[in-house]
C-alpha atoms as a PDB file:
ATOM      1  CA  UNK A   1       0.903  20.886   9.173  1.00  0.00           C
ATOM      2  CA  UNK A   2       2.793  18.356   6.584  1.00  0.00           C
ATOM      3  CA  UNK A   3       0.923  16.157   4.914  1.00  0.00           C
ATOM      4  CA  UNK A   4       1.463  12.989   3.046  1.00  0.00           C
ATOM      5  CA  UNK A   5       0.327  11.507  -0.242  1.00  0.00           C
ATOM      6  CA  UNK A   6       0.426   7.588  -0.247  1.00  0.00           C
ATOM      7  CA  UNK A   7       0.244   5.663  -3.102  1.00  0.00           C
ATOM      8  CA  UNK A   8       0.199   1.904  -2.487  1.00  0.00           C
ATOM      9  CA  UNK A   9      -0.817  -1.478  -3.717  1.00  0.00           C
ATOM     10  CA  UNK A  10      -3.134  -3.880  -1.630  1.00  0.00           C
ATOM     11  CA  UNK A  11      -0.703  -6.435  -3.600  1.00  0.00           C
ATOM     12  CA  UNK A  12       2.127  -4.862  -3.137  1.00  0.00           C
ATOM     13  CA  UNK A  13       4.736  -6.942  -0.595  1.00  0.00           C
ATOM     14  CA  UNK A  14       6.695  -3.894  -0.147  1.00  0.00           C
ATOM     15  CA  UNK A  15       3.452  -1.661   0.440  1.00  0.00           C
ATOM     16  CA  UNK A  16       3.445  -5.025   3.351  1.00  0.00           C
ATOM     17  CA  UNK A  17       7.185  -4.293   4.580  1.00  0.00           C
ATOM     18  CA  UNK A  18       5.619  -0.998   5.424  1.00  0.00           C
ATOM     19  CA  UNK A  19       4.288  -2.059   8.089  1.00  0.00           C
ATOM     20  CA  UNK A  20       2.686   0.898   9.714  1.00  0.00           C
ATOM     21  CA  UNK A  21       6.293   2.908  10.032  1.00  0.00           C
ATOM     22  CA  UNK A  22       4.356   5.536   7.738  1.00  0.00           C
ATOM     23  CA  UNK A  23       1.704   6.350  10.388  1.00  0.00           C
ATOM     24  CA  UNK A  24       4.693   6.408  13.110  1.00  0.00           C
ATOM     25  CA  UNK A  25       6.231   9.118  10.972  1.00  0.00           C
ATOM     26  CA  UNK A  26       3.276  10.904  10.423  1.00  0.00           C
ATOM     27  CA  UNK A  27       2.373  10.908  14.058  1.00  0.00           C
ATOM     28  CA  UNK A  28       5.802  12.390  14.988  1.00  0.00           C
ATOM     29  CA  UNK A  29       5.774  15.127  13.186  1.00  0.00           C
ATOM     30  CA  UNK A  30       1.962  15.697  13.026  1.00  0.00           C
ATOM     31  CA  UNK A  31       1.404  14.990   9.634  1.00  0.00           C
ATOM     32  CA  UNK A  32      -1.719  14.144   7.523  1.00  0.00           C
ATOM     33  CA  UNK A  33      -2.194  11.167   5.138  1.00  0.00           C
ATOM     34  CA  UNK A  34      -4.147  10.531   2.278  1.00  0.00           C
ATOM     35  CA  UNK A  35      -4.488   6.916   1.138  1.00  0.00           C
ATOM     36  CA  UNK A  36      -4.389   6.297  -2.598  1.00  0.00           C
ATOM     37  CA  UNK A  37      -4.758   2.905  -2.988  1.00  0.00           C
ATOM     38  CA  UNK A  38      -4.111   1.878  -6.736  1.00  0.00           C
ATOM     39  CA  UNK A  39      -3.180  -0.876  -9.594  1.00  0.00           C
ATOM     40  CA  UNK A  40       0.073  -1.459  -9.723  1.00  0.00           C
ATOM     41  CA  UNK A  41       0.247  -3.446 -12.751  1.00  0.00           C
ATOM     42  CA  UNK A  42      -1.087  -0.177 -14.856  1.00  0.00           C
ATOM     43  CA  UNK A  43       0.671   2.040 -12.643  1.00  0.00           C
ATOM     44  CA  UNK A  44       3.936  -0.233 -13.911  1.00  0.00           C
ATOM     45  CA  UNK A  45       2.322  -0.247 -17.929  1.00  0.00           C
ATOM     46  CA  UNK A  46       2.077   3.658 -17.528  1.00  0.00           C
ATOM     47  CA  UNK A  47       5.351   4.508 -16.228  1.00  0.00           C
ATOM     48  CA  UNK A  48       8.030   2.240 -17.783  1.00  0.00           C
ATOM     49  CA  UNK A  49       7.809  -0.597 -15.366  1.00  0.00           C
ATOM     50  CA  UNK A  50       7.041  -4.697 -15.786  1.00  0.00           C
ATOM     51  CA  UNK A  51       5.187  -6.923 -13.613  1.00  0.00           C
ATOM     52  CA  UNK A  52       7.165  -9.263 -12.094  1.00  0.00           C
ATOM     53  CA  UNK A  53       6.592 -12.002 -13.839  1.00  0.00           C
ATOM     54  CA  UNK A  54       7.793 -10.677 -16.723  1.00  0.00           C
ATOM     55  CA  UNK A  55      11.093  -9.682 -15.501  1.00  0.00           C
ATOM     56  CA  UNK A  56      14.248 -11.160 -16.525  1.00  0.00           C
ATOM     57  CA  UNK A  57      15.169 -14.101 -14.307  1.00  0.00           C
ATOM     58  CA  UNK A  58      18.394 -12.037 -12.696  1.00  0.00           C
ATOM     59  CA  UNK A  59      15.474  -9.333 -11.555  1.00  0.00           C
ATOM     60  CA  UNK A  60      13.216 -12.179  -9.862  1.00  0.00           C
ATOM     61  CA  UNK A  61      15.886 -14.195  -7.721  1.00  0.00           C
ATOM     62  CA  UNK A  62      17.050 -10.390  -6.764  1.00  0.00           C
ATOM     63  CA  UNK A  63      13.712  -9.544  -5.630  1.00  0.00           C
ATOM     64  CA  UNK A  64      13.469 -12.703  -4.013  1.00  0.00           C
ATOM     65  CA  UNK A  65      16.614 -12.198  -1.914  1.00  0.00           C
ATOM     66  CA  UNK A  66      15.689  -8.273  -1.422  1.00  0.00           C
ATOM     67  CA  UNK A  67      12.225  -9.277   0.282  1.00  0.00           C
ATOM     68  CA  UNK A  68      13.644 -12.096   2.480  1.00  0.00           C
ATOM     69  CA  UNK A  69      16.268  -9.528   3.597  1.00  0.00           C
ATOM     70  CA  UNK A  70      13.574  -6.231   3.893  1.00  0.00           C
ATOM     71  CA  UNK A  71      11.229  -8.741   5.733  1.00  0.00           C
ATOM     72  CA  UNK A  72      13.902 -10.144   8.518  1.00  0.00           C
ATOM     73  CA  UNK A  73      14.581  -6.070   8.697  1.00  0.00           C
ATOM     74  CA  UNK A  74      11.235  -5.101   9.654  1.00  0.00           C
ATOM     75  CA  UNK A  75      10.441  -8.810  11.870  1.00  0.00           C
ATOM     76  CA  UNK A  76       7.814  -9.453   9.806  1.00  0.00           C
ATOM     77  CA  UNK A  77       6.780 -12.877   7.981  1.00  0.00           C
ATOM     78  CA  UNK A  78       6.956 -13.634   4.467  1.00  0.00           C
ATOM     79  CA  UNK A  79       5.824 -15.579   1.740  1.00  0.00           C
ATOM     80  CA  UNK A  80       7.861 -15.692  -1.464  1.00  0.00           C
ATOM     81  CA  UNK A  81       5.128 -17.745  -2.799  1.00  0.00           C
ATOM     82  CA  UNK A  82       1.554 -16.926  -1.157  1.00  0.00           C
ATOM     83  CA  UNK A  83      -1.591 -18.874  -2.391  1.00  0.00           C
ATOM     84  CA  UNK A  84      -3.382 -15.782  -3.299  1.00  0.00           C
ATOM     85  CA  UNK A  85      -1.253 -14.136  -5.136  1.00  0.00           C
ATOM     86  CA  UNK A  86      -1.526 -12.590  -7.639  1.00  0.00           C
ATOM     87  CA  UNK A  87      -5.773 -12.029  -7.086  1.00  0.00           C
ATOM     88  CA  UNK A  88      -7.838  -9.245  -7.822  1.00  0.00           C
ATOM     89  CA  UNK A  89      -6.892  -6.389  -5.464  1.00  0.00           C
ATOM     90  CA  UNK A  90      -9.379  -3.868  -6.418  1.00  0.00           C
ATOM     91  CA  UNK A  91     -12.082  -5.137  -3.971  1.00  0.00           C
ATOM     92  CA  UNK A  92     -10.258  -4.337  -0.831  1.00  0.00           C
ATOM     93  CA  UNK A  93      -8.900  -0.811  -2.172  1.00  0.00           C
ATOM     94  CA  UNK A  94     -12.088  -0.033  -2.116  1.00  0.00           C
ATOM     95  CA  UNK A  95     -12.882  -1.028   1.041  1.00  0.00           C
ATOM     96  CA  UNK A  96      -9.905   1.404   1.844  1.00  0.00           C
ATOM     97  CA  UNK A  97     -11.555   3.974   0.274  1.00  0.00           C
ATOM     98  CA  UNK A  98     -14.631   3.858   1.869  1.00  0.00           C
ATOM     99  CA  UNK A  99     -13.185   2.947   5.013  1.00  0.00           C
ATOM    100  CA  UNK A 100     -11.113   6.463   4.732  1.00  0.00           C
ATOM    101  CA  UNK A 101     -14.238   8.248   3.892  1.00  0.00           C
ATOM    102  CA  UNK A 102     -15.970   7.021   7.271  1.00  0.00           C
ATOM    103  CA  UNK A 103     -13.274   7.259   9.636  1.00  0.00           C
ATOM    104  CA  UNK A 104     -13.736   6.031  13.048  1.00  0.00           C
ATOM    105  CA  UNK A 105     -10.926   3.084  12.060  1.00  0.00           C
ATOM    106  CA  UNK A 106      -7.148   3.062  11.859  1.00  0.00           C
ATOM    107  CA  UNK A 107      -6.370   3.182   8.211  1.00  0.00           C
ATOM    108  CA  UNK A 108      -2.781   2.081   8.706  1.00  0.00           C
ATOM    109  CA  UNK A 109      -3.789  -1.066  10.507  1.00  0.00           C
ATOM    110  CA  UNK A 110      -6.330  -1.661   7.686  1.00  0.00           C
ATOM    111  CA  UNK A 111      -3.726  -1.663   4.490  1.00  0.00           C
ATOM    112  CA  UNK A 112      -1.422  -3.651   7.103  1.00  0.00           C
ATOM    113  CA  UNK A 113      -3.663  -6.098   8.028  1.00  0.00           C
ATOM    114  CA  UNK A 114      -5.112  -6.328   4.169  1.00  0.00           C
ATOM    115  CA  UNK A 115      -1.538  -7.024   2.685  1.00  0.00           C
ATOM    116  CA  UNK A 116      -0.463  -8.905   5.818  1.00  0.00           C
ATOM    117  CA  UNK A 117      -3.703 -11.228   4.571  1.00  0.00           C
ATOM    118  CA  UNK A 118      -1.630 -11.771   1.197  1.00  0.00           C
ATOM    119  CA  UNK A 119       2.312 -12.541   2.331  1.00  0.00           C
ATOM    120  CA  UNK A 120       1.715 -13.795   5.590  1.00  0.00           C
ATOM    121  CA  UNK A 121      -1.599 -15.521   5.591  1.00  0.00           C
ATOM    122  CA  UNK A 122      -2.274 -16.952   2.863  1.00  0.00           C
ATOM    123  CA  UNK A 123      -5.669 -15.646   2.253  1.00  0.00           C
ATOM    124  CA  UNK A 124      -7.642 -13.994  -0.939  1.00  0.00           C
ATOM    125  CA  UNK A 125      -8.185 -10.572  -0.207  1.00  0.00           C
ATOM    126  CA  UNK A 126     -10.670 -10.653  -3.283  1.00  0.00           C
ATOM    127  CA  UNK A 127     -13.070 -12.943  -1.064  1.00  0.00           C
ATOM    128  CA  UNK A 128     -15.134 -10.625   1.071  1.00  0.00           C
ATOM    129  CA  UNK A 129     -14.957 -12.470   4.134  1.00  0.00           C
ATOM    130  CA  UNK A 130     -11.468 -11.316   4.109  1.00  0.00           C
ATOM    131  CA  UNK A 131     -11.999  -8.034   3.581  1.00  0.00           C
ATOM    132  CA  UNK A 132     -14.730  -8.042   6.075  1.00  0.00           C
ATOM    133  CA  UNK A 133     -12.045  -9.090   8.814  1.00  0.00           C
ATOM    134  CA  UNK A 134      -9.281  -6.895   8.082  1.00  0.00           C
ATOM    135  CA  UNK A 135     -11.949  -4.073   8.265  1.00  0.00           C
ATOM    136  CA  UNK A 136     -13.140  -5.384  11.677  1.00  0.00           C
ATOM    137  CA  UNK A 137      -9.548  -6.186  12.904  1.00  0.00           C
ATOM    138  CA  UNK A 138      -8.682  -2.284  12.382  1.00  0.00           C
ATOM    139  CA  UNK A 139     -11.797  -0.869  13.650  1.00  0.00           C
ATOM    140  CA  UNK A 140     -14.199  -0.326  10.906  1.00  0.00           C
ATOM    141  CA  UNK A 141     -17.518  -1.997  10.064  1.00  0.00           C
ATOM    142  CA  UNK A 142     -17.084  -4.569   7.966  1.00  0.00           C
ATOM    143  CA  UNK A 143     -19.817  -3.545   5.792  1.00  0.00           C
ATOM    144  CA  UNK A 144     -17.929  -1.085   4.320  1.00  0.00           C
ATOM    145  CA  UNK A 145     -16.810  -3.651   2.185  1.00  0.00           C
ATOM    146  CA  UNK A 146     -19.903  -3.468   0.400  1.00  0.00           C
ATOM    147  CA  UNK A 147     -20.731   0.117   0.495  1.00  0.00           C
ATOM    148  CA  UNK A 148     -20.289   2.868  -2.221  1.00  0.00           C
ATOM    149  CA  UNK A 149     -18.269   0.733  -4.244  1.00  0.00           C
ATOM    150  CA  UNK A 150     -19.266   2.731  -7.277  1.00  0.00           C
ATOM    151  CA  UNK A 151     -17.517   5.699  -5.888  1.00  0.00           C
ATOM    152  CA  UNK A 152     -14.755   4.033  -4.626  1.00  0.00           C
ATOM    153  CA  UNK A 153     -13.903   2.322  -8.011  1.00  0.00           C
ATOM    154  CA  UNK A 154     -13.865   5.767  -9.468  1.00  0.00           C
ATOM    155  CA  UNK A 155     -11.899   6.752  -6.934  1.00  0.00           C
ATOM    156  CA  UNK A 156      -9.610   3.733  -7.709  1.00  0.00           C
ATOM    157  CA  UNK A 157      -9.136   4.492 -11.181  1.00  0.00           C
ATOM    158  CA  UNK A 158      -8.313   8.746 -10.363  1.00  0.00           C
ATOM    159  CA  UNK A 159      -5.651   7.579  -8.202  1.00  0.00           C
ATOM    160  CA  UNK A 160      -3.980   5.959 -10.764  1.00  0.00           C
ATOM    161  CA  UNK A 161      -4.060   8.731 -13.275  1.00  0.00           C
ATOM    162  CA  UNK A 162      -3.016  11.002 -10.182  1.00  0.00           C
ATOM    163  CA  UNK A 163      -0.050   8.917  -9.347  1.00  0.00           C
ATOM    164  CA  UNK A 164       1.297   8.982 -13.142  1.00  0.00           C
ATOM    165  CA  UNK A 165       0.943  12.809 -12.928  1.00  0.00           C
ATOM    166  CA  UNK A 166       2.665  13.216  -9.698  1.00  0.00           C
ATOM    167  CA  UNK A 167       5.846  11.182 -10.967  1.00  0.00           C
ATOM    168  CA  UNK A 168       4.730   7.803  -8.791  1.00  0.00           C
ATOM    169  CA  UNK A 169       5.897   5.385 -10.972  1.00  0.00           C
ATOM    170  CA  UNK A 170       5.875   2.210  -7.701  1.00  0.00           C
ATOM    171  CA  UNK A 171       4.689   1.196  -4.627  1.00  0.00           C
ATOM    172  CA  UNK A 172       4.861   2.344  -1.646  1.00  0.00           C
ATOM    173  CA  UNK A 173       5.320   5.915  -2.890  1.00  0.00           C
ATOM    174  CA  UNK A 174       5.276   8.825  -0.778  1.00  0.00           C
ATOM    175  CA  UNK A 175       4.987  12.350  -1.961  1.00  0.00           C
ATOM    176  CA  UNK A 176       5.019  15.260   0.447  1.00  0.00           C
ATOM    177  CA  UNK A 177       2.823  18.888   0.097  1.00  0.00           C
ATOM    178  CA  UNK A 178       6.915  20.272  -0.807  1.00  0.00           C
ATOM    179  CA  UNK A 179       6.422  17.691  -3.869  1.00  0.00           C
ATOM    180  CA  UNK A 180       9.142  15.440  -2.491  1.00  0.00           C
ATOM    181  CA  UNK A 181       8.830  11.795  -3.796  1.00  0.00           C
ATOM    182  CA  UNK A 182       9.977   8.919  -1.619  1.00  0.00           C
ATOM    183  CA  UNK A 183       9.594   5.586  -3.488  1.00  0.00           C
ATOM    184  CA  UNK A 184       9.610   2.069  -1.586  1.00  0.00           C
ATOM    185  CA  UNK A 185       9.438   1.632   2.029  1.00  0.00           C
ATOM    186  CA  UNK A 186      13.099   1.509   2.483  1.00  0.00           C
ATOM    187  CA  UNK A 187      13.315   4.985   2.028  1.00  0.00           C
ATOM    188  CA  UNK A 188      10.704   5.990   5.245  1.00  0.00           C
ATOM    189  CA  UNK A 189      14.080   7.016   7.434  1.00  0.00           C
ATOM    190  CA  UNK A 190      14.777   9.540   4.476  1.00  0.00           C
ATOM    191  CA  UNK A 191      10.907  10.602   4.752  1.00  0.00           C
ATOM    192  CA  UNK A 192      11.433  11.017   8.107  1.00  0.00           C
ATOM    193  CA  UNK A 193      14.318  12.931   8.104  1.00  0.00           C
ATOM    194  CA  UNK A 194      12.850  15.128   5.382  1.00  0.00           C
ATOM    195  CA  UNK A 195      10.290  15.983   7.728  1.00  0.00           C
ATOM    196  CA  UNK A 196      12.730  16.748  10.641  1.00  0.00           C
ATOM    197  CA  UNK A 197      14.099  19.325   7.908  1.00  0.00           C
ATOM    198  CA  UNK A 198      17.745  17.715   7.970  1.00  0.00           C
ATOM    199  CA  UNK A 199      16.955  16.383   4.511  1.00  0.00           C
END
């Protein structure tokens, strides 16, 4: 059975864009995934990247343009400009984690509904009445949000140095048990195909 590493930001509006095409893939070809939830600002610090406001002005009215155009792509609302962001995304990847460790949820509709909190509802997804939703919303208790957080920090933290060892440099990033790295969530038809075995 194929199975799927995901690396992904709870801040991430790509990781958003996402939507849950990943777990549509996965389910077609009977696939596993393993959610690595992880900071993308030290996953960018590590690996040659820069936040994005510290890009050259060029890069920023790109991006700009590049989510409008991903988001009317995948019929999903956007917000260039959310209230919340950027906040402290840690708390609700570890909600993910545990979550993940319990089962008994949908994980996909968890990150969807957590990053769907930051670029299309304009909430704080470091408060942990929002966590607490998105965990109910998918199926989980929502007192998961305050359980094993110790663990789940570590956990945090050994994603990230996994990710920089793996040659995940961004988010989404997908990386196969063949070792094949798909970066951004424009690139889940190439996943997809990979999987089909006609690329």
């Amino acid at each position: 059975m194929p199975h799927i590493d995901y690396y992904f930001a709870t801040l991430s509006p790509y990781t958003y864009l996402a939507g849950t095409r990943l777990e549509q893939i996965a389910a077609r070809h009977g696939a596993s995934i393993t959610y690595k939830p992880l900071d993308i600002i030290a996953l960018f610090g590590r690996t040659g990247g820069t936040p994005p406001a510290q890009r050259h002005a060029s890069r920023q009215e790109y991006r700009a343009q590049e989510l409008t155009r991903q988001a009317k792509k995948a019929s999903l609302p956007l917000n260039l400009k959310p209230a919340f962001w950027p906040t402290n995304g840690a708390p609700a990847a570890y909600a993910i984690i545990a979550a993940q460790k319990a089962g008994s949820g949908d994980l996909g509709a968890l990150v969807h509904a957590i990053t769907g909190s930051v670029w299309a509802r304009d909430q704080n997804i470091a408060e942990d009445s929002v966590i607490r939703a998105c965990l109910a919303e998918a199926g989980f208790d929502p007192d998961l949000a305050d359980k094993g957080l110790f663990t789940s920090a570590a956990e945090y933290e050994a994603n990230l140095e996994e990710a920089v060892s793996r040659g995940a440099f961004g988010a989404p990033f997908y990386i196969t048990d063949a070792d094949q790295r798909f970066w951004g969530q424009d690139r889940l038809d190439d996943l997809d195909s990979h999987l089909s075995g006609t690329l």
